[in-house]
N, C-alpha and C. Protein backbone atom coordinates (compact mmCIF):
# COMPACT_ATOMS: atom_id res chain seq x y z
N UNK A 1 -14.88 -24.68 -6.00
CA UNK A 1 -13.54 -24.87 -6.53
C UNK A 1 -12.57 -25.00 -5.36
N UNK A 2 -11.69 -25.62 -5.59
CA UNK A 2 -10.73 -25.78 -4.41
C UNK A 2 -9.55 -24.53 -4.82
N UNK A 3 -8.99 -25.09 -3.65
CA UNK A 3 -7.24 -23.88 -3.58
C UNK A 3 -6.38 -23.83 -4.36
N UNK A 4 -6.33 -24.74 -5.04
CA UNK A 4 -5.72 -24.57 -6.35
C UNK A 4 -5.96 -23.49 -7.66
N UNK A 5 -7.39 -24.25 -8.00
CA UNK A 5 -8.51 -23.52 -9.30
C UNK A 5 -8.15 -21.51 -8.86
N UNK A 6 -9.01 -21.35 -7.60
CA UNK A 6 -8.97 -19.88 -6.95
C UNK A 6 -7.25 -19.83 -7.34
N UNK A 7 -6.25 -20.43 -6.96
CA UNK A 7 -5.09 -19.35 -7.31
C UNK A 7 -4.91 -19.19 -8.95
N UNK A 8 -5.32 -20.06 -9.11
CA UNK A 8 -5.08 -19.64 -10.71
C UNK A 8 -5.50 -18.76 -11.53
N UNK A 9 -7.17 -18.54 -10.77
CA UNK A 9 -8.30 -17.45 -11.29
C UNK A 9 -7.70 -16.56 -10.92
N UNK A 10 -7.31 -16.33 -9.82
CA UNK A 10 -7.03 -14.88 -9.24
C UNK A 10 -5.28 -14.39 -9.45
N UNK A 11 -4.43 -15.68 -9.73
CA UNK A 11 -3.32 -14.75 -9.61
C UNK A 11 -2.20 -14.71 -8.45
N UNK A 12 -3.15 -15.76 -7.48
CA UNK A 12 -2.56 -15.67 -5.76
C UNK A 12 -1.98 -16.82 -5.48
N UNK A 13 -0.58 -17.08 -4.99
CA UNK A 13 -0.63 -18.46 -4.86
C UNK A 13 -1.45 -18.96 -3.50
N UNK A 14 -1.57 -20.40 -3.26
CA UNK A 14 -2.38 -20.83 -2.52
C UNK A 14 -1.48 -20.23 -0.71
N UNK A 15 -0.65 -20.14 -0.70
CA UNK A 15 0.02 -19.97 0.92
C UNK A 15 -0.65 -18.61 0.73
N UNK A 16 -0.68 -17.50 0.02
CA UNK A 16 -1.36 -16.26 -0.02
C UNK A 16 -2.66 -16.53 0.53
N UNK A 17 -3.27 -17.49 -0.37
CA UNK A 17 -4.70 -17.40 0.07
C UNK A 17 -5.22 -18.27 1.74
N UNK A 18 -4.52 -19.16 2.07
CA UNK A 18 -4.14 -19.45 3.31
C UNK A 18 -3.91 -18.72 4.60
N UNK A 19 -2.88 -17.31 3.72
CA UNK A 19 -2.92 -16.51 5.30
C UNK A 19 -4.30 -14.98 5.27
N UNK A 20 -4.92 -15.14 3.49
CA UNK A 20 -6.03 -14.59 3.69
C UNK A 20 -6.91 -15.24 4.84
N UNK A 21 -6.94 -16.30 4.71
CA UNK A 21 -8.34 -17.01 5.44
C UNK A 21 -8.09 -17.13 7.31
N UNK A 22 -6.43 -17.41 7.48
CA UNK A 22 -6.28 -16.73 8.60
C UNK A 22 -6.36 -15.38 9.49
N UNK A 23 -6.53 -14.34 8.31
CA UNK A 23 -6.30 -13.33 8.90
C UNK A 23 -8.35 -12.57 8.83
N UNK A 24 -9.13 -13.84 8.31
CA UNK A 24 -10.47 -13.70 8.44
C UNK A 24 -10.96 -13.02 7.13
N UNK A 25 -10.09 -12.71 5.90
CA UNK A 25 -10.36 -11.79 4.98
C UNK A 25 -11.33 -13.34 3.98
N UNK A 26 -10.68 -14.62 4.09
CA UNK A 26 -11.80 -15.59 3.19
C UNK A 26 -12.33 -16.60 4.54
N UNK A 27 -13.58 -16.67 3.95
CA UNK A 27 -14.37 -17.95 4.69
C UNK A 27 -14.67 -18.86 3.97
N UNK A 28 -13.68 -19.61 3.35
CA UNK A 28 -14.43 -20.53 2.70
C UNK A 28 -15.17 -22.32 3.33
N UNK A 29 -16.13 -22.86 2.78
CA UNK A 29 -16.47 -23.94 3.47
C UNK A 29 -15.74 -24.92 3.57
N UNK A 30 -15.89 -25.96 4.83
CA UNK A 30 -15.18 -26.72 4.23
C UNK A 30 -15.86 -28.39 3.88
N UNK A 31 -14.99 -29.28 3.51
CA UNK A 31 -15.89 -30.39 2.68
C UNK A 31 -15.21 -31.41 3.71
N UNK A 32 -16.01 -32.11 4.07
CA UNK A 32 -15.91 -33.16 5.30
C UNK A 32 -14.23 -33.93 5.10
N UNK A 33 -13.64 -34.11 4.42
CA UNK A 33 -12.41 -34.59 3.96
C UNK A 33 -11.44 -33.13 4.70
N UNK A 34 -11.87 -32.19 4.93
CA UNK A 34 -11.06 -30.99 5.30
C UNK A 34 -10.57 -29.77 4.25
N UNK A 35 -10.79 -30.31 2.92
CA UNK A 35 -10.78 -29.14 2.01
C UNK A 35 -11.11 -28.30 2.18
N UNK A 36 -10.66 -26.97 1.32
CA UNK A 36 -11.30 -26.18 1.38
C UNK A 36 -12.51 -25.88 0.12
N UNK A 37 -13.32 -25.30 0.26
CA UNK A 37 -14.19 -24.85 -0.80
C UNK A 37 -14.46 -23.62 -1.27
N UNK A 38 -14.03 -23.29 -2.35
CA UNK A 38 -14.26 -21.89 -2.90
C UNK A 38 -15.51 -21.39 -3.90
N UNK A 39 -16.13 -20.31 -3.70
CA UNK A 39 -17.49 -20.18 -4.51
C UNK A 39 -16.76 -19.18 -5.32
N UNK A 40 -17.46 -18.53 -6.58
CA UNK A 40 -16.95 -17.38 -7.29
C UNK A 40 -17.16 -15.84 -6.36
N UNK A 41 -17.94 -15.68 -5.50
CA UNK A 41 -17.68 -14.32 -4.78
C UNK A 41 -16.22 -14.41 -3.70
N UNK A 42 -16.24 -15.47 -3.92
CA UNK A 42 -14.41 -15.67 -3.43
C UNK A 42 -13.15 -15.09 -4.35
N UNK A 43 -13.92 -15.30 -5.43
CA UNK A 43 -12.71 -14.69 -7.09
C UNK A 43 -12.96 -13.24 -6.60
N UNK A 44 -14.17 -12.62 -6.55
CA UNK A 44 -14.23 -11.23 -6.66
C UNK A 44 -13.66 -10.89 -5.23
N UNK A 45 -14.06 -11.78 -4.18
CA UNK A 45 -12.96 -11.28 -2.98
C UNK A 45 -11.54 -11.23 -2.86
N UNK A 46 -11.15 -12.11 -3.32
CA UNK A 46 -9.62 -11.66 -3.45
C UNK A 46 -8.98 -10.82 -4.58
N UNK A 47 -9.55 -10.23 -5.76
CA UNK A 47 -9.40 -9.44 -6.56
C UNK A 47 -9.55 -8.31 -5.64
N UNK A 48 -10.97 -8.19 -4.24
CA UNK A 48 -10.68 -6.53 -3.77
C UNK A 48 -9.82 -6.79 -2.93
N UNK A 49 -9.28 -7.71 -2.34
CA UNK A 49 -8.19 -7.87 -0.95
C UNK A 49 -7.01 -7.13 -1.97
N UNK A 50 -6.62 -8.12 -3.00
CA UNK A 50 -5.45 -7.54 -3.81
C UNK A 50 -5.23 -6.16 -3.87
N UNK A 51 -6.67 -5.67 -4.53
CA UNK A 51 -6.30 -4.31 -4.65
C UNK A 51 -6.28 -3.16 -3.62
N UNK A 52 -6.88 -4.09 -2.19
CA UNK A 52 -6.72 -3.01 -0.95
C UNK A 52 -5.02 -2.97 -0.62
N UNK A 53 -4.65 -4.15 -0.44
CA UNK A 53 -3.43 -4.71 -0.42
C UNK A 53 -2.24 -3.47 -1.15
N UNK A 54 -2.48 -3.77 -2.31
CA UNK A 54 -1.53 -2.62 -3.34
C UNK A 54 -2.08 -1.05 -2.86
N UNK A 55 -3.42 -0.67 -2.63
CA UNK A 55 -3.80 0.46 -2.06
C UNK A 55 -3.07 1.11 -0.29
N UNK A 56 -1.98 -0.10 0.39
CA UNK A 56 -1.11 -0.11 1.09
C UNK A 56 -2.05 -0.69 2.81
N UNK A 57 -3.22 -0.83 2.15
CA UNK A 57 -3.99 -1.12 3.29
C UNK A 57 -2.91 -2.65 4.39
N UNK A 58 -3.43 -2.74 5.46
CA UNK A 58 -2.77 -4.05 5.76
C UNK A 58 -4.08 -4.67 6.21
N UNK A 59 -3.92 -5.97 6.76
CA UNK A 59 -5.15 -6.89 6.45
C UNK A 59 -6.09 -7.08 7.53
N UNK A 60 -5.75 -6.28 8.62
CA UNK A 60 -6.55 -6.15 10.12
C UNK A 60 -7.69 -4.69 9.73
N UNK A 61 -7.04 -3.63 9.05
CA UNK A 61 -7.77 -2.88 7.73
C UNK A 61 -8.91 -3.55 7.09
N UNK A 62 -8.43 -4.41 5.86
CA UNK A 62 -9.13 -4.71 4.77
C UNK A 62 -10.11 -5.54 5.36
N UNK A 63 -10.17 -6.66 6.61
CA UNK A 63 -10.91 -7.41 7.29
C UNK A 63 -12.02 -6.63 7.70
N UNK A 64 -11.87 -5.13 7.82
CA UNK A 64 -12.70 -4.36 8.74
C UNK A 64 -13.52 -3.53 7.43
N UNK A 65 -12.84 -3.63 6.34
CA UNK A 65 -13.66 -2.82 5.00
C UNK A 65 -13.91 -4.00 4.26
N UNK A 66 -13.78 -4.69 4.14
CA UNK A 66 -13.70 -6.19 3.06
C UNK A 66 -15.98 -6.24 2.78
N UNK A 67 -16.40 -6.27 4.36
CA UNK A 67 -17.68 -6.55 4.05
C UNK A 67 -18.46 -5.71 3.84
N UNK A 68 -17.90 -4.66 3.72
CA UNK A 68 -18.73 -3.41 3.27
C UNK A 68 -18.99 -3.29 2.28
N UNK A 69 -17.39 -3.64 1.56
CA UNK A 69 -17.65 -3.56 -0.28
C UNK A 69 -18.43 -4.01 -0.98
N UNK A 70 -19.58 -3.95 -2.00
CA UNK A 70 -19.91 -4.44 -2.54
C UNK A 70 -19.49 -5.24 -3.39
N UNK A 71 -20.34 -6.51 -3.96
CA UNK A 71 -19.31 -7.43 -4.51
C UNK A 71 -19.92 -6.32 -6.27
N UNK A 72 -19.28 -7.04 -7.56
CA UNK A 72 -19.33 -6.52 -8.15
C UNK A 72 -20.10 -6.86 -9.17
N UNK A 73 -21.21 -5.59 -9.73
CA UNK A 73 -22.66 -6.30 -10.42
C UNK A 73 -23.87 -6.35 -9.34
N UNK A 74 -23.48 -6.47 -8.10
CA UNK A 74 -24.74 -6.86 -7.47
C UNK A 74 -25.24 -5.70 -6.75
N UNK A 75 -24.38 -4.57 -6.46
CA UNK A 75 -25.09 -3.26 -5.83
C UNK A 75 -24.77 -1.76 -6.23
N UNK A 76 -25.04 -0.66 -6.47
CA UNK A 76 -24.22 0.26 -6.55
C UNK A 76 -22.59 0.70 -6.35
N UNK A 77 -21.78 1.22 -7.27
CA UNK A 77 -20.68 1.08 -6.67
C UNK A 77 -20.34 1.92 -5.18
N UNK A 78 -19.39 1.57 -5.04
CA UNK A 78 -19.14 2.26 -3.56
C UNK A 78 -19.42 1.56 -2.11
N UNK A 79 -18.41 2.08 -1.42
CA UNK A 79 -19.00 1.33 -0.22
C UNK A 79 -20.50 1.82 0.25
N UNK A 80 -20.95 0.68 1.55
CA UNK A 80 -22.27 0.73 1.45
C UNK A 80 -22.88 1.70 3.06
N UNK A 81 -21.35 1.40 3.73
CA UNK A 81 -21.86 2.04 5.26
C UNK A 81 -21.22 3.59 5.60
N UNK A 82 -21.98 3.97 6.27
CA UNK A 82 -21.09 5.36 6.93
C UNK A 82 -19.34 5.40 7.24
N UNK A 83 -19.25 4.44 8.18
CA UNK A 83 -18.57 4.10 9.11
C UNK A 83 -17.37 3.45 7.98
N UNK A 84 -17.99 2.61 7.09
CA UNK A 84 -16.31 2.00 5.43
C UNK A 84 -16.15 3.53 5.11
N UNK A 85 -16.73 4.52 4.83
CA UNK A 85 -16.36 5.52 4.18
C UNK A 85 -15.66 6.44 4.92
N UNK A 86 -15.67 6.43 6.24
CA UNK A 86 -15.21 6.92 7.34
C UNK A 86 -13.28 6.68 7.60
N UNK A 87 -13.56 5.15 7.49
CA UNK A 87 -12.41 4.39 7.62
C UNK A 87 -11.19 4.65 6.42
N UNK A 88 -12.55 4.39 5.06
CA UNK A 88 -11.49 4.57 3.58
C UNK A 88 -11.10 6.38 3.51
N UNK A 89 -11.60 7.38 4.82
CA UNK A 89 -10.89 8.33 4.53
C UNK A 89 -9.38 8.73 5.35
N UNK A 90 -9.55 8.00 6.69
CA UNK A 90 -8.60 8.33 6.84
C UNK A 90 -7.32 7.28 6.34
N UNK A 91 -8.03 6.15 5.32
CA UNK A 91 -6.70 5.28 4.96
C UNK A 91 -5.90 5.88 4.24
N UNK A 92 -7.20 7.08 3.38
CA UNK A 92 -6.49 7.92 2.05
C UNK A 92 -5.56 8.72 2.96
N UNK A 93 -5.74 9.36 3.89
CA UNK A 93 -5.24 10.53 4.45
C UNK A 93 -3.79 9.98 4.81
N UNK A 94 -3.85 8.85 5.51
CA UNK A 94 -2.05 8.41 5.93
C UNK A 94 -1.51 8.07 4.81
N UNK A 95 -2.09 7.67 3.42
CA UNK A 95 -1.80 7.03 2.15
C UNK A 95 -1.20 8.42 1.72
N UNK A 96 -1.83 9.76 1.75
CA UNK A 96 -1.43 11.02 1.38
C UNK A 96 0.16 11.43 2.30
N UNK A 97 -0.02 11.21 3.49
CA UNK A 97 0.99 11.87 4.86
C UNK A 97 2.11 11.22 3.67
N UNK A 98 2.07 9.92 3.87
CA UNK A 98 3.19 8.90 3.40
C UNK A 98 3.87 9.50 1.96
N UNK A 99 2.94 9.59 0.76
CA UNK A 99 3.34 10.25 -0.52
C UNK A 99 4.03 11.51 0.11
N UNK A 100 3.62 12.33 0.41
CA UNK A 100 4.35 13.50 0.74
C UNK A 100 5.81 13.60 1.57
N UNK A 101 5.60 12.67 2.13
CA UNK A 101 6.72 12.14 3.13
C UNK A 101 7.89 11.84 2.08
N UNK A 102 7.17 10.54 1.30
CA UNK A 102 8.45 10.52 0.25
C UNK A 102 9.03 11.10 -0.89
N UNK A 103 8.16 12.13 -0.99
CA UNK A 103 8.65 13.13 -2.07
C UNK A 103 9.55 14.26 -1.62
N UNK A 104 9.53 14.51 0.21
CA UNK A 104 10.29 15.36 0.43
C UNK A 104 11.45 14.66 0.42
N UNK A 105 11.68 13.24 0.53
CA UNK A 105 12.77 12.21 1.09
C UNK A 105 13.63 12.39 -0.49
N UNK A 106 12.81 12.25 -1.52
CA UNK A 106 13.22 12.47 -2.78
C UNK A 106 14.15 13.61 -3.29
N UNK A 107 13.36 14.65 -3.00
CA UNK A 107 13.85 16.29 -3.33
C UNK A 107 14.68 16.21 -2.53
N UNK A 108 15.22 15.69 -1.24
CA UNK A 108 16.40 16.18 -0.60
C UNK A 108 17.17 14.72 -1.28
N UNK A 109 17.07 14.01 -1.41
CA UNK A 109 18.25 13.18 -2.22
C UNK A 109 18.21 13.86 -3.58
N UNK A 110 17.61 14.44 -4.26
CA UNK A 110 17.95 15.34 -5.06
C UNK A 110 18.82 16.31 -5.34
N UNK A 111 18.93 16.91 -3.72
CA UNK A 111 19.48 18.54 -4.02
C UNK A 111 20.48 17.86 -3.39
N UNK A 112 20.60 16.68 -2.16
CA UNK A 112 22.18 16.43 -2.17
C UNK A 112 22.74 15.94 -3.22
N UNK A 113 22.29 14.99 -4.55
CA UNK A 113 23.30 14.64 -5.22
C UNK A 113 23.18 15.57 -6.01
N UNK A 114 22.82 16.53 -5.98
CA UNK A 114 23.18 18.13 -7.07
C UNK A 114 24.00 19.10 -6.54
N UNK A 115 24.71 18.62 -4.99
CA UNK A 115 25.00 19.92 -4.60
C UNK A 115 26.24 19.69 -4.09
N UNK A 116 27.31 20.95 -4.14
CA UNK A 116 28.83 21.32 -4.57
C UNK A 116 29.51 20.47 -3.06
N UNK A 117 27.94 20.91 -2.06
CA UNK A 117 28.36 20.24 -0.58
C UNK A 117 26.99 19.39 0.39
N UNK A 118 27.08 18.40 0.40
CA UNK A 118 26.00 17.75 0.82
C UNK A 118 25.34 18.02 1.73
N UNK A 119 26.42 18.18 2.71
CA UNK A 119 26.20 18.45 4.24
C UNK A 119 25.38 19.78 4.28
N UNK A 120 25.82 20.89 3.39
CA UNK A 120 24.70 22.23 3.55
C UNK A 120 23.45 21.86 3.12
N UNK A 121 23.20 20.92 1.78
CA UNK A 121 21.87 20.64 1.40
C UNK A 121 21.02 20.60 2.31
N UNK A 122 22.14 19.44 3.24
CA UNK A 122 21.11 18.91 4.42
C UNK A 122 20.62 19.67 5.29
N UNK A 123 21.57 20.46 5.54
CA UNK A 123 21.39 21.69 7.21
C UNK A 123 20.15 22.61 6.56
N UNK A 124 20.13 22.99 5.42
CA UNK A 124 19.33 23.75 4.99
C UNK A 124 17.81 23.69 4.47
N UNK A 125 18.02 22.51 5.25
CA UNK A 125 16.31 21.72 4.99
C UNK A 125 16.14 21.99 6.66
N UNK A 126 14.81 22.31 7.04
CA UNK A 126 14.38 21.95 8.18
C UNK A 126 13.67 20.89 8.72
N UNK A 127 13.08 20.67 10.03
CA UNK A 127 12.59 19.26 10.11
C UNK A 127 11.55 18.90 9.17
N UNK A 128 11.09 19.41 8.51
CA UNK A 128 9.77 19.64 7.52
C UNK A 128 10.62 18.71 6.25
N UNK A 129 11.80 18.72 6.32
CA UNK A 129 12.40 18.29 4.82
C UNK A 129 11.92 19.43 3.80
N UNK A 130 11.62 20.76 3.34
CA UNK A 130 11.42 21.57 2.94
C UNK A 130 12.45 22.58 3.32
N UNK A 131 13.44 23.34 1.55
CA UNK A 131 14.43 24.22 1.63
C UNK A 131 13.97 24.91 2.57
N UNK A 132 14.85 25.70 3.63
CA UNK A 132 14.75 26.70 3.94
C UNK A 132 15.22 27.84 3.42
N UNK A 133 16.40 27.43 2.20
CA UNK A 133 17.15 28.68 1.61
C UNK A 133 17.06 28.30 0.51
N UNK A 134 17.26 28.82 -1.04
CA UNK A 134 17.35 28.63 -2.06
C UNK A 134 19.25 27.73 -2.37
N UNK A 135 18.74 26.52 -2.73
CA UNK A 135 20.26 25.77 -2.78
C UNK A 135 21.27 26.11 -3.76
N UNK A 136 22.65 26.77 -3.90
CA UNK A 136 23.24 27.15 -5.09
C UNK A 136 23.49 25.97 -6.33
N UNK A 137 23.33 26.15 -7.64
CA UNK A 137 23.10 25.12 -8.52
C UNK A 137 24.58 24.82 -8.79
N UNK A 138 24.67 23.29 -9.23
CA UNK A 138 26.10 23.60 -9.89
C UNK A 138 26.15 22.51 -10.55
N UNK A 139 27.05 22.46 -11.52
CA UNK A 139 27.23 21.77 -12.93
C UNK A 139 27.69 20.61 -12.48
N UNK A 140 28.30 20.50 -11.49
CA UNK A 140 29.23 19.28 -10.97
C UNK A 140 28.03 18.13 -10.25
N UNK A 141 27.52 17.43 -10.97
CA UNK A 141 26.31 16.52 -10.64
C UNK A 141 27.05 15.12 -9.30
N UNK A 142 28.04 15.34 -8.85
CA UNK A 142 28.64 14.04 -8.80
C UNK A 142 28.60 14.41 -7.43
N UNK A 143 28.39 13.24 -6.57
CA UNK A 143 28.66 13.18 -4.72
C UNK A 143 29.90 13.58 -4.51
N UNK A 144 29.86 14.53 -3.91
CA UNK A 144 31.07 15.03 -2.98
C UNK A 144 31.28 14.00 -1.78
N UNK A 145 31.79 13.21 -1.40
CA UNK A 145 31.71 12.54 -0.52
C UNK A 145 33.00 13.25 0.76
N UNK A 146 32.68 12.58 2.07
CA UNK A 146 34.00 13.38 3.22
C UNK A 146 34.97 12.69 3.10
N UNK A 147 36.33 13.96 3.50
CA UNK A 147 37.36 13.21 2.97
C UNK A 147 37.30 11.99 4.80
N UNK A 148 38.35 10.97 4.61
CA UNK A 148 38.13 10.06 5.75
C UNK A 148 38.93 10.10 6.85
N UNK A 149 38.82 9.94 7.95
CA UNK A 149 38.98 10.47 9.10
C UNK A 149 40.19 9.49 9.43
């Protein structure tokens, strides 16, 4: 199938699948005219690029786990080497740092737009972004903003 058919199967437009093949994630053949040629383990490859992709991976990553994966139907699930499982843990682990990261980023935009004075919210977080003091509550939900200089 050519570059067209594949974006349609998959969902990708063709410049997507273009800087897949630059960045080594597709090999497809090519046909003496210069086309490209796409087989169906190409559909199931860019269905796992996609979903490494959304999994926050970037593509110098997924290039380096892409051939490990099994395609799908043809082997047990799971990756197949030491070394992919190695890799997919510490992707989880910065994938984890990051969630946590933004949930503290959250809770303190939280307690500043809940709180009577912003500026203490803030002081009272340490570098951790975690209260250091219990924040006083107050009914008045609205940004205090500074008066202007």
């Amino acid at each position: 199938m050519r570059i067209g058919e594949l974006a349609r199967r998959t969902g990708v437009t063709p410049r997507a699948l273009r800087y897949y093949e630059e960045q080594g994630l597709l090999t497809p053949e090519r046909r003496p005219s210069g086309y490209r040629e796409y087989g169906e383990r190409d559909v199931d490859a860019v269905h796992g690029i996609r979903t490494l992709l959304a999994a926050g991976l970037n593509s110098a990553t997924i290039a380096e786990i892409l051939p490990g994966l099994p395609l799908p139907g043809r082997r047990r699930p799971g990756p197949t080497c030491p070394e992919l499982l190695n890799g997919l843990a510490r992707e989880r682990a910065r994938i984890t740092r990051q969630m946590d990261e933004l949930a503290a980023a959250r809770a303190l935009l939280d307690e500043i737009t809940g709180a009577e004075a912003p500026s203490e919210a803030i002081r009272r977080r340490g570098a951790s972004g975690a209260p250091t003091s219990p924040s006083p509550q107050s009914s008045d939900r609205r940004l205090v903003r500074p008066p202007r200089a």
